[in-house]
N, C-alpha and C. Protein backbone atom coordinates (compact mmCIF):
# COMPACT_ATOMS: atom_id res chain seq x y z
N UNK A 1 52.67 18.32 54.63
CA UNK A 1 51.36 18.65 55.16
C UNK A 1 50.49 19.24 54.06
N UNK A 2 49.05 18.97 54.28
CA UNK A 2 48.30 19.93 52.90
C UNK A 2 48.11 21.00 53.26
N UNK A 3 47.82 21.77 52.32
CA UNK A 3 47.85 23.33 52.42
C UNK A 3 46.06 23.48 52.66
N UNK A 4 45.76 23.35 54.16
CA UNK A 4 45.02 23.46 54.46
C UNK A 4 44.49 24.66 55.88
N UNK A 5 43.96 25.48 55.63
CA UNK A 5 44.33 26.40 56.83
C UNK A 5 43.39 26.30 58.24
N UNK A 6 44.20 26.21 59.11
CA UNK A 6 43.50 25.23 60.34
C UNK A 6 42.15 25.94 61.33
N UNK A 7 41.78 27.05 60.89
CA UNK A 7 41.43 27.89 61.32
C UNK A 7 39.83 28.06 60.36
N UNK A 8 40.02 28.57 59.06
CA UNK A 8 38.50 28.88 58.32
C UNK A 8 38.54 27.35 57.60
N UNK A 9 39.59 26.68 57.30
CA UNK A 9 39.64 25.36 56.72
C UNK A 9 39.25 25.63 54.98
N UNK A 10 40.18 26.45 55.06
CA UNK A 10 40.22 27.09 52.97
C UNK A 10 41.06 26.16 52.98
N UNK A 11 41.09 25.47 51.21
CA UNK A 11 41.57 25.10 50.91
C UNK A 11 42.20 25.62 48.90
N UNK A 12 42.90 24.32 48.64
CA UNK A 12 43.37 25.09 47.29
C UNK A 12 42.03 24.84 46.44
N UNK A 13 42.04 25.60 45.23
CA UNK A 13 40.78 25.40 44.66
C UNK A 13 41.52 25.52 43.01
N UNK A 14 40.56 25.04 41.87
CA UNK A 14 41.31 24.72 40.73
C UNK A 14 40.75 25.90 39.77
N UNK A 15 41.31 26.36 38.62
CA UNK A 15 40.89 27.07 37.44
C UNK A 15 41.54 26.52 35.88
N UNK A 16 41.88 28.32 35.50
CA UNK A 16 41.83 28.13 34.25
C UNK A 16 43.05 29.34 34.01
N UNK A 17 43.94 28.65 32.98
CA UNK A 17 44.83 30.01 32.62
C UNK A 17 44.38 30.24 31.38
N UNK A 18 43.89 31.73 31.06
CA UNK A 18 43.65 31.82 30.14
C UNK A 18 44.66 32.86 29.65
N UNK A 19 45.01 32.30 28.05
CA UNK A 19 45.82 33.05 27.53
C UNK A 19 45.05 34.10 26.48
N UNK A 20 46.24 34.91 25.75
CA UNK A 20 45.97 36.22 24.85
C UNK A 20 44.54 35.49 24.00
N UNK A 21 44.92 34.37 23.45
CA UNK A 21 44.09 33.39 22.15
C UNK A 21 42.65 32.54 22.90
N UNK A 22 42.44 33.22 24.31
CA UNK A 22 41.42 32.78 24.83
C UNK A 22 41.59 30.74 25.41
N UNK A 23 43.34 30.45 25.44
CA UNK A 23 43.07 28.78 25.23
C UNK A 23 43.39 29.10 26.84
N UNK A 24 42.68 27.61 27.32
CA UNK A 24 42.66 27.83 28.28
C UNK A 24 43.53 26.26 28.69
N UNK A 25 44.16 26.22 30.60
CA UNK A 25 44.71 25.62 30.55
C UNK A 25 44.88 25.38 31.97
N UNK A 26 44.64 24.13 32.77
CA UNK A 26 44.58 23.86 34.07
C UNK A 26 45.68 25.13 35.06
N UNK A 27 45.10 25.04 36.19
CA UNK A 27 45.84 25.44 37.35
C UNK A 27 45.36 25.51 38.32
N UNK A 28 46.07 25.75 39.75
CA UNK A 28 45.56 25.75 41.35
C UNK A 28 45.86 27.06 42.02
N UNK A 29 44.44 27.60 41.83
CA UNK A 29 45.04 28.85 42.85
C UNK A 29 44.68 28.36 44.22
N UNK A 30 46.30 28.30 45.02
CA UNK A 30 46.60 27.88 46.85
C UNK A 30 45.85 29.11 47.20
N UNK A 31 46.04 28.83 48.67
CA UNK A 31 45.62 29.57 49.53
C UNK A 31 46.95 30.31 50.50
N UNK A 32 47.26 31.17 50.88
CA UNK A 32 48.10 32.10 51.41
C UNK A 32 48.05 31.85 52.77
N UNK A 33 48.82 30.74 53.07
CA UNK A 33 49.14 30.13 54.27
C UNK A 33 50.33 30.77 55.07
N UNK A 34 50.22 30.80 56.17
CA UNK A 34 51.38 31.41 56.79
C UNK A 34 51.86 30.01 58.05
N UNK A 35 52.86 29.68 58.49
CA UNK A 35 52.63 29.29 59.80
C UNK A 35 53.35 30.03 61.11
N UNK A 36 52.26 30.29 61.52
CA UNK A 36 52.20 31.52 62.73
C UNK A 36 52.43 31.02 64.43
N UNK A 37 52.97 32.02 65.17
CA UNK A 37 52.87 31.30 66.59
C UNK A 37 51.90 31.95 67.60
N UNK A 38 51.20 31.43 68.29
CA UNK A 38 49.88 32.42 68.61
C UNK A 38 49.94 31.72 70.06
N UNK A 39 49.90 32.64 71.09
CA UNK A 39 49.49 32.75 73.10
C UNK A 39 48.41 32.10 73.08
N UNK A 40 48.31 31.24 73.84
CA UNK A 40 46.92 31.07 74.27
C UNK A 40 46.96 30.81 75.98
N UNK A 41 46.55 32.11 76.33
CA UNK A 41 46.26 32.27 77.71
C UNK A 41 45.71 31.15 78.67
N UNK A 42 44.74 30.55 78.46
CA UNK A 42 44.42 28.89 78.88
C UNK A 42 44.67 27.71 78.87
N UNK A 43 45.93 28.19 78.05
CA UNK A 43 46.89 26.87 78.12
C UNK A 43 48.07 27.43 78.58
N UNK A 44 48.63 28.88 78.87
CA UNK A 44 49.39 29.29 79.13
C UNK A 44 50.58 28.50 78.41
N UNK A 45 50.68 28.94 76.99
CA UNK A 45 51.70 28.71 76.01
C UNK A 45 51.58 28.34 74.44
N UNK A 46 52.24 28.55 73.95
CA UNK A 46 51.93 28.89 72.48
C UNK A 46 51.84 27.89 71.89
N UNK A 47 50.93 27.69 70.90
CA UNK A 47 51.44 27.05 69.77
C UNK A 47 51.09 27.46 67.92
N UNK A 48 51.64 26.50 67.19
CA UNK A 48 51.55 27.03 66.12
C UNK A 48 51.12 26.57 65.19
N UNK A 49 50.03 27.30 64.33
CA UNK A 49 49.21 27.08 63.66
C UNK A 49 49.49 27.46 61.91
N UNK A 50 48.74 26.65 60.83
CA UNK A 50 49.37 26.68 59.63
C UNK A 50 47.51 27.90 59.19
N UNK A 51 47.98 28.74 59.06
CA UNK A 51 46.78 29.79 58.96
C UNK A 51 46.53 30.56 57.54
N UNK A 52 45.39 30.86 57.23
CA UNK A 52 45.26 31.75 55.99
C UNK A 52 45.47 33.64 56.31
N UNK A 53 45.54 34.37 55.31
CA UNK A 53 45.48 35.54 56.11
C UNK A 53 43.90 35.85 56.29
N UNK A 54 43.42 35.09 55.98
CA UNK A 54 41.55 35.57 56.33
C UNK A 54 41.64 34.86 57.84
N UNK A 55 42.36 33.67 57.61
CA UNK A 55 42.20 33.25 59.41
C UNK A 55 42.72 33.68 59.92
N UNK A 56 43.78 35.04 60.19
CA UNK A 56 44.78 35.83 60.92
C UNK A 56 43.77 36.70 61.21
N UNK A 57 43.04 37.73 60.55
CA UNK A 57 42.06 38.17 60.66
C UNK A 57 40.83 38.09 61.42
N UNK A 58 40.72 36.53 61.09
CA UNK A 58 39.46 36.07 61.74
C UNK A 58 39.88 35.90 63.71
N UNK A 59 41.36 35.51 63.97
CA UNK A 59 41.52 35.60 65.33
C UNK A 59 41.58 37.05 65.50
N UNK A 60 42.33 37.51 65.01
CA UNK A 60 42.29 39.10 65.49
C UNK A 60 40.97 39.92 66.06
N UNK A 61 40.22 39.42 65.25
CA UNK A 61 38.61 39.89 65.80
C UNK A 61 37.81 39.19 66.49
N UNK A 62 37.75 37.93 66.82
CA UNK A 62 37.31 37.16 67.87
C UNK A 62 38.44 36.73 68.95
N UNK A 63 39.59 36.68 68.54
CA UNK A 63 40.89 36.28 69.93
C UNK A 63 40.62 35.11 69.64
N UNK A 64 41.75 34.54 69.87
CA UNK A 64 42.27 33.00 69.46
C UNK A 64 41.60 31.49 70.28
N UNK A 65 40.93 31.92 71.47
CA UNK A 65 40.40 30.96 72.26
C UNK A 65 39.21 30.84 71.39
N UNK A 66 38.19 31.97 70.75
CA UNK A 66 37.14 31.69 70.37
C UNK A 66 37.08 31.47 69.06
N UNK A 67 38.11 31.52 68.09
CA UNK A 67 38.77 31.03 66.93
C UNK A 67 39.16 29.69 67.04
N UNK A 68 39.78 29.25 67.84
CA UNK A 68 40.46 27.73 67.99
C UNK A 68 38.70 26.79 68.48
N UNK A 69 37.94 27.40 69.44
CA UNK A 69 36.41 26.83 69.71
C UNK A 69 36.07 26.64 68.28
N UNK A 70 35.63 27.50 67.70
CA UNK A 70 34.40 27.75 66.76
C UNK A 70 35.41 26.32 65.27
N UNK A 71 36.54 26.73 65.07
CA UNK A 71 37.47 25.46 64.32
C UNK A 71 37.31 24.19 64.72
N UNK A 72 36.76 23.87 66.32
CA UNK A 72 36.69 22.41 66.60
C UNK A 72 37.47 22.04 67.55
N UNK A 73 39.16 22.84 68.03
CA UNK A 73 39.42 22.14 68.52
C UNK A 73 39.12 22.25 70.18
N UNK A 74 40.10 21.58 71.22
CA UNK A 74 39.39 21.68 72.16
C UNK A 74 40.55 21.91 73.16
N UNK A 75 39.78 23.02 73.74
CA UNK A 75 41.52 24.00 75.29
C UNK A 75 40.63 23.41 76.40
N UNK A 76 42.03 22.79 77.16
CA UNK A 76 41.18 22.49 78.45
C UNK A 76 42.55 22.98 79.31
């Protein structure tokens, strides 16, 4: 699966290692994915999501129905 987090939809993004001599040299800083199991009361049952910790966050303060809305997908 890509390391994509299903929630704010971060993804990996690219840089630079720079060493002591200033040379510099490809790399990917990922994103800090977890995969988590999360209630959802309107479906009455869980499921599980591949999340960032900014998107753990981000349900925590809106609750997961209006986190999973605002992402796209759809609770019926």
């Amino acid at each position: 699966m890509s390391k994509i987090c299903q929630i704010t939809g971060k993804k990996a993004g690219n840089g630079n290692n720079v060493s002591h001599s200033k040379r510099r040299t490809k790399r990917i800083f990922n994103v800090n994915l977890q995969v988590k199991k999360f209630y959802v009361p309107e479906l009455d049952d869980y499921i599980y999501l591949k999340v960032s910790a900014a998107g753990i966050r981000t349900i925590n303060k809106k609750g997961i129905t209006a986190a999973l809305k605002d992402a796209g997908y759809v609770i019926e």
